[in-house]
Protein backbone atom coordinates (compact mmCIF):
# COMPACT_ATOMS: atom_id res chain seq x y z
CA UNK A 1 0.00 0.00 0.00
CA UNK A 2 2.66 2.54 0.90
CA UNK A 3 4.37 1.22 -2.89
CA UNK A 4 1.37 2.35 -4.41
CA UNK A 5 0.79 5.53 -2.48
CA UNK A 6 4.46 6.69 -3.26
CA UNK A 7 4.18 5.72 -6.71
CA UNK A 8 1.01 7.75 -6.93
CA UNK A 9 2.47 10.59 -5.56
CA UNK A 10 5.34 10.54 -8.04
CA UNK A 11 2.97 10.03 -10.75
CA UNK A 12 1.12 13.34 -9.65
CA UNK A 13 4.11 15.24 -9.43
CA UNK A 14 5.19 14.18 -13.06
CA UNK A 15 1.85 15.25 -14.19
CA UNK A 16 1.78 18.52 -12.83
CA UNK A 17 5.45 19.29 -13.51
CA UNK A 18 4.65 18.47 -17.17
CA UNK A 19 1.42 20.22 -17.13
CA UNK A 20 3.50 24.04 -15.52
CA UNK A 21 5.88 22.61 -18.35
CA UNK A 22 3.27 23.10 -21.21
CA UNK A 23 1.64 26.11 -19.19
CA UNK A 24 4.68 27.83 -19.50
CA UNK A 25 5.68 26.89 -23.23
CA UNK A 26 2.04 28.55 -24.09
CA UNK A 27 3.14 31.78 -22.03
CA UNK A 28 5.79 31.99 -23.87
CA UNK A 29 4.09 31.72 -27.21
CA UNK A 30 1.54 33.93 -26.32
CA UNK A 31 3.83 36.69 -25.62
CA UNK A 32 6.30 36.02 -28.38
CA UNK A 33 2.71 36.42 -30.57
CA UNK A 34 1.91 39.57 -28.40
CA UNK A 35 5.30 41.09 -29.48
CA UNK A 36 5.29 40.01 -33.23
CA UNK A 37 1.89 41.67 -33.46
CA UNK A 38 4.05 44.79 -32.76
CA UNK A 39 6.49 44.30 -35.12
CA UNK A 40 4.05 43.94 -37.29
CA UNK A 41 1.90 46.62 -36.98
CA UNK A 42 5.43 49.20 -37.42
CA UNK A 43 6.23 47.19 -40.46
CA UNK A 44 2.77 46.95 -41.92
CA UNK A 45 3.29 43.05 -42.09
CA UNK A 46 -0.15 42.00 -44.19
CA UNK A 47 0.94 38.15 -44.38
CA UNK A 48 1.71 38.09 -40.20
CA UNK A 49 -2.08 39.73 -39.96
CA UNK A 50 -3.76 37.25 -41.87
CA UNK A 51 -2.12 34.01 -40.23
CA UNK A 52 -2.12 35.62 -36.70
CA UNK A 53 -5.99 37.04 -36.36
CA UNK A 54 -8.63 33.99 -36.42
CA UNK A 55 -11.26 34.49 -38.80
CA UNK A 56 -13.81 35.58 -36.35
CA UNK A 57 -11.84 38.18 -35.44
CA UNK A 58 -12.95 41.58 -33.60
CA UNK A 59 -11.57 44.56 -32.50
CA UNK A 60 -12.60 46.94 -30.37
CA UNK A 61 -11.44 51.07 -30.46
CA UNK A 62 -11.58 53.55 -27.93
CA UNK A 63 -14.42 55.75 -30.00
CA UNK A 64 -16.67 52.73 -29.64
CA UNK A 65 -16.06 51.44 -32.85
CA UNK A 66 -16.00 47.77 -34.00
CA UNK A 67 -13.63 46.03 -36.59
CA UNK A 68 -13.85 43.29 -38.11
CA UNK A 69 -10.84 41.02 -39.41
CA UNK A 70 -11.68 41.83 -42.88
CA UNK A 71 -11.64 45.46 -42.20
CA UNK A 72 -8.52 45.31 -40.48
CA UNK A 73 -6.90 43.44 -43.63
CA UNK A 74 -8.36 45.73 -45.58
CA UNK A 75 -7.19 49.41 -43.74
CA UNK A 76 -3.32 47.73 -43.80
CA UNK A 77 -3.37 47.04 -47.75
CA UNK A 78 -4.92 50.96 -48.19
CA UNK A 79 -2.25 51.76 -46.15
CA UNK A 80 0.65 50.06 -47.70
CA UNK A 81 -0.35 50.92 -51.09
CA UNK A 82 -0.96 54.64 -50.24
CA UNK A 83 0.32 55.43 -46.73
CA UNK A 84 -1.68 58.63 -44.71
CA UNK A 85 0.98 58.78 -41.88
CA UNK A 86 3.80 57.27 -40.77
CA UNK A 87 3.98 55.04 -37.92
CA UNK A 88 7.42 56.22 -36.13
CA UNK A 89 7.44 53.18 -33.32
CA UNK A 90 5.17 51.01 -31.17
CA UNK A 91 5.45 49.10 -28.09
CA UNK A 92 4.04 46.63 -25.60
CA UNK A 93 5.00 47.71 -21.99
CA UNK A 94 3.96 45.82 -18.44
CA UNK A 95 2.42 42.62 -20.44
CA UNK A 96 0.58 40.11 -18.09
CA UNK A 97 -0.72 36.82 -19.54
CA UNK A 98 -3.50 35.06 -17.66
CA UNK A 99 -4.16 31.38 -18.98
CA UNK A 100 -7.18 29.29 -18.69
CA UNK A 101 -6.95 25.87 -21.10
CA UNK A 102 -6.91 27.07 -24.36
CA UNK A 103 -7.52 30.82 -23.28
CA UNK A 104 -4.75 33.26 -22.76
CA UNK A 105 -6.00 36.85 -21.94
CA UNK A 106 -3.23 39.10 -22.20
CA UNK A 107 -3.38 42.87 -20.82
CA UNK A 108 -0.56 45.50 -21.22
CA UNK A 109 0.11 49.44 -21.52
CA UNK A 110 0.54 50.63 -25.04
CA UNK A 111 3.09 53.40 -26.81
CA UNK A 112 3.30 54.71 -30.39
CA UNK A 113 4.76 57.47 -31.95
CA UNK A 114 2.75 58.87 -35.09
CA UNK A 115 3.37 61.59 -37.94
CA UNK A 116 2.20 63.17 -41.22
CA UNK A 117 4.04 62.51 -44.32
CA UNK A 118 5.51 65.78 -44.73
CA UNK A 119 9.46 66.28 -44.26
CA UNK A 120 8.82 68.81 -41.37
CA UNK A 121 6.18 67.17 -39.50
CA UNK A 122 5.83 66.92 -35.83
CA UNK A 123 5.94 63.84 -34.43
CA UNK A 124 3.22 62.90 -31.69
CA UNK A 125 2.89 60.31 -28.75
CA UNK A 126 -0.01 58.46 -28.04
CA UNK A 127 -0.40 55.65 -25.22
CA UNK A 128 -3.58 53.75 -23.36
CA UNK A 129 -4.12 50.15 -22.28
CA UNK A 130 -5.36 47.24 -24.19
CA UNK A 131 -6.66 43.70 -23.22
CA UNK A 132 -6.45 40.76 -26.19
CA UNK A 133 -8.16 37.16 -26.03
CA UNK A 134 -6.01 34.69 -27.63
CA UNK A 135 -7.16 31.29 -28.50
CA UNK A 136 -5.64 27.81 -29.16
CA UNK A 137 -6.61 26.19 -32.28
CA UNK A 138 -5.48 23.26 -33.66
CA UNK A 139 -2.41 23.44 -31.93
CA UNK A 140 -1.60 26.96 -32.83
CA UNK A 141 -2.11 30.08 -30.83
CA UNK A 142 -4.41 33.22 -32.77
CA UNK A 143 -5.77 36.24 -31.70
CA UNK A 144 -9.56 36.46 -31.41
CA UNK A 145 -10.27 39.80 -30.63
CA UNK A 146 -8.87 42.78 -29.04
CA UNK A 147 -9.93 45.83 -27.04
CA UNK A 148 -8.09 49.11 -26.71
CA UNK A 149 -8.21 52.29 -24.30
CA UNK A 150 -6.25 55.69 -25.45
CA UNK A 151 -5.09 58.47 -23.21
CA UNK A 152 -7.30 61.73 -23.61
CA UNK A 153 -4.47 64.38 -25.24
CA UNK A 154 -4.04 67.57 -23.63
CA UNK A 155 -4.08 70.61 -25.62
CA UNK A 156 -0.49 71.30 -24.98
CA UNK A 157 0.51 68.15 -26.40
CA UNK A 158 -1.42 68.67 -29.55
CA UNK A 159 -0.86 72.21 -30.18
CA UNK A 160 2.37 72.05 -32.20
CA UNK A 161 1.28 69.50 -34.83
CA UNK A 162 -1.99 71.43 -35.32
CA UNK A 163 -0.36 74.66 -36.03
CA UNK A 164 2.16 72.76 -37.88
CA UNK A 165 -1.00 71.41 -40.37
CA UNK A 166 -2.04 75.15 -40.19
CA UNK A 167 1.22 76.64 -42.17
CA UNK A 168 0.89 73.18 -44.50
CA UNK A 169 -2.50 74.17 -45.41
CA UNK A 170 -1.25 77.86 -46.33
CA UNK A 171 1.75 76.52 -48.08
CA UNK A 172 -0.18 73.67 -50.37
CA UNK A 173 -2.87 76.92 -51.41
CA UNK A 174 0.56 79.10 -52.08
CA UNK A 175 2.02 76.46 -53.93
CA UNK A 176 -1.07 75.31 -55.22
CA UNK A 177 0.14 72.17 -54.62
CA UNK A 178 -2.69 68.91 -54.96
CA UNK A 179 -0.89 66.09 -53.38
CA UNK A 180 -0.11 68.23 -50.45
CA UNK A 181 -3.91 69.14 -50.29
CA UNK A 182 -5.27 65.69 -50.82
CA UNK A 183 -3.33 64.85 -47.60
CA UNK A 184 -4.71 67.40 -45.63
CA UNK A 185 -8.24 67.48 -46.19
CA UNK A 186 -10.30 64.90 -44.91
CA UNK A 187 -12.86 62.29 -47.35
CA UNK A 188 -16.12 64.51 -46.42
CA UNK A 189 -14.36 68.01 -46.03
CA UNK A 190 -16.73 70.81 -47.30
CA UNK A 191 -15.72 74.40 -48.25
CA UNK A 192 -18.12 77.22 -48.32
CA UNK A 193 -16.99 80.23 -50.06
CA UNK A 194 -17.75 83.87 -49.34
CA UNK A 195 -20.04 83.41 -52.40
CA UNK A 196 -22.40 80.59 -50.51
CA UNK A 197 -21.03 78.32 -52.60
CA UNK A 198 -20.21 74.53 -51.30
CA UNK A 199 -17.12 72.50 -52.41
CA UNK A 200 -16.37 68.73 -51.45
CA UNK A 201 -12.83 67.84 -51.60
CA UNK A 202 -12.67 66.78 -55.52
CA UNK A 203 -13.90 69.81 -56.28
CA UNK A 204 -11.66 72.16 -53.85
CA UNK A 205 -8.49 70.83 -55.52
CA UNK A 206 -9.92 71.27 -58.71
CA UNK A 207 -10.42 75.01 -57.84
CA UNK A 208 -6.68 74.84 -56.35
CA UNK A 209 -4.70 73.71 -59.04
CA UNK A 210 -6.98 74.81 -62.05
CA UNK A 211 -4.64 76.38 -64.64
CA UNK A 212 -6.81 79.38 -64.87
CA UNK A 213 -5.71 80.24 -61.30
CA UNK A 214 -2.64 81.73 -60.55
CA UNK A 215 -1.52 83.10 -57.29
CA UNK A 216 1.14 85.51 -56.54
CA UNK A 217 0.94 85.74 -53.03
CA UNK A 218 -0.98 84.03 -49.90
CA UNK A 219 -0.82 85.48 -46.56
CA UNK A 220 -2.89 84.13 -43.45
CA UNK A 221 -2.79 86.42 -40.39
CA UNK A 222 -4.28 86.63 -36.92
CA UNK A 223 -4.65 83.18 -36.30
CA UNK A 224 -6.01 81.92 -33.20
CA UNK A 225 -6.91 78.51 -32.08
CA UNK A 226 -9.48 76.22 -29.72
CA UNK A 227 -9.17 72.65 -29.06
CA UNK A 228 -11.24 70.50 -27.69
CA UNK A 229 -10.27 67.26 -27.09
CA UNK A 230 -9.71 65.35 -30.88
CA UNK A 231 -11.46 68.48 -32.52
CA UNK A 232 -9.89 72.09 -33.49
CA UNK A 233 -11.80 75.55 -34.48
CA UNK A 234 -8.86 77.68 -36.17
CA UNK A 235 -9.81 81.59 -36.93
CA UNK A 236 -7.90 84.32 -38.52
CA UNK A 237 -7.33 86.79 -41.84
CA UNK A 238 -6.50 86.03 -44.88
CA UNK A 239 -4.93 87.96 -47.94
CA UNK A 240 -4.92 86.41 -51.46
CA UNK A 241 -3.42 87.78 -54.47
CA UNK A 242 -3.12 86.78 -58.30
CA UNK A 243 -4.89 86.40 -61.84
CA UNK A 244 -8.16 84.32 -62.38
CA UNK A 245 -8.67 83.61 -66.56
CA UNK A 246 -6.12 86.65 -66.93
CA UNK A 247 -7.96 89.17 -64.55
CA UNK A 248 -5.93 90.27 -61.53
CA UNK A 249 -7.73 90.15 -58.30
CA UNK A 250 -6.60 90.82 -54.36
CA UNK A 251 -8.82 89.41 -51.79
CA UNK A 252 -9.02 89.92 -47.90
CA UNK A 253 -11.44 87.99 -45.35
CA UNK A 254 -12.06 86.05 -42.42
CA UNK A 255 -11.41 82.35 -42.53
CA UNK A 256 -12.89 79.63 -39.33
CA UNK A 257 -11.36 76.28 -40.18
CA UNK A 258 -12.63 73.23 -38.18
CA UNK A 259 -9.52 70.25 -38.10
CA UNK A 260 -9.90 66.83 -36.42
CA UNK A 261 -7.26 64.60 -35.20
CA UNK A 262 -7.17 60.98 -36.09
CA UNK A 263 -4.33 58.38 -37.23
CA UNK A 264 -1.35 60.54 -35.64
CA UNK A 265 -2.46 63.60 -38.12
CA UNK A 266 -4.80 66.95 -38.02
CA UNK A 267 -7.01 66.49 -41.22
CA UNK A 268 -9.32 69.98 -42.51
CA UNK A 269 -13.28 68.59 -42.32
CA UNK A 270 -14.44 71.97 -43.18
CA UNK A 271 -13.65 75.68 -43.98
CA UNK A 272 -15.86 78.57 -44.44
CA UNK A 273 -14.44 82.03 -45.63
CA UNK A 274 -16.04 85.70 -45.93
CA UNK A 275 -14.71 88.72 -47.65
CA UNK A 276 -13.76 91.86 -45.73
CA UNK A 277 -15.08 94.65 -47.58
């Protein structure tokens, strides 16, 4: 009896050795996944995304918003083919894997550093906290969904880049220059003109770099600025002067200019102008 009782007890120490064994193994997976995903996301790695995310895949963003794995796919081919920032670094700080079977629920504190495209842009910090839900299947870890918090900016902190898109926006009309505009208005920006008149964004850099338009000299003064959390309200004067179909014209005004933050950039949603007589 004691033969059996010590070989039982050996038995059930071999079995739980081997099982913190395996446990740890699958830590260790998890977190080298955890990292990679990382990597990844700096490199824009579109083969790592589509064997890493399981196909039910979801992800949650602080706004509320809900993405699938499709849509995820999707946003980093856009983005490789025709990047809208630049992704400067990101990291995984203070991760903690919990595991249950074939769960692993991984939490950690986030950190990426974002910018426009132009040469002089300012680069901009972001951070928050993020849970994950990783799966085993069929032997191979996957991520199943995701959930992500991000730290509110101050306007301190966002000040410089937003004055920074500010003197890009005056540049690109002095220059008349369409990439630089495409970049800086948003999908759904709308202009309205001292005139009344409503633009989208096809048809302000139409107006911009129409050959009939040339402009000698662009001058924005006064400018003052509000922002409230992710939004901006920009006011000031503005002084344009050049030909139109031959005719030379010199125009003064008032300009309010409403910018939203998003992706590590300040984008224009809409701009409404008034002549000073």
């Amino acid at each position: 009896m004691k033969n059996f009782t010590k070989l039982f007890t050996l038995f059930s120490v071999v079995v739980f050795s081997t099982f913190l064994h395996s446990q740890k193994n699958d830590i260790d997976m998890v977190l080298k996944l955890n990292a990679d995903f990382d990597k990844a996301s700096l490199s824009g790695d579109l083969p790592f995304f589509e064997n890493a995310l399981a196909p039910d895949f979801v992800s949650y963003h602080p706004d509320g918003s809900k993405v699938t794995r499709a849509e995820v796919l999707e946003r980093i081919r856009k983005e490789k083919e025709k990047p809208s920032y630049k992704l400067l670094s990101v990291k995984s700080d203070d991760v903690k894997v919990k595991m249950d079977g074939n769960l692993a629920y991984v939490t950690g504190l986030w950190n990426a550093s974002t910018s426009g495209l132009e040469a002089d842009a300012v680069p901009h910090n972001d951070t928050g906290f993020y849970s994950a839900m990783f799966e085993k299947r069929d032997g191979k870890w996957m991520i199943v969904s995701d959930h992500s918090t991000e730290k509110t900016h101050t306007s301190d902190e966002l000040m410089p880049s937003l004055k920074q898109a500010s003197d890009n926006y005056d540049k690109a009309i002095s220059t008349q220059d369409a990439r630089m505009f495409d970049s800086l208005l948003s999908a759904e920006f709308t202009s309205v003109n001292e005139n009344g008149k409503i633009r989208n964004k096809a048809e302000e850099i139409a107006q911009i770099k129409s050959a009939d338009l040339k402009l000698t000299s662009v001058k924005s003064e006064d400018k003052k600025f509000r922002i409230h959390r992710s939004t901006a309200v920009e006011t000031g004067v503005f002084t344009v002067s050049g030909t139109y179909k031959g005719k030379a014209f010199t125009d003064k005004g008032r300009y309010t200019s409403t910018w939203f933050y998003s992706n590590g950039k300040w984008q224009l949603a809409s701009d409404h102008t008034s002549l000073i007589k």
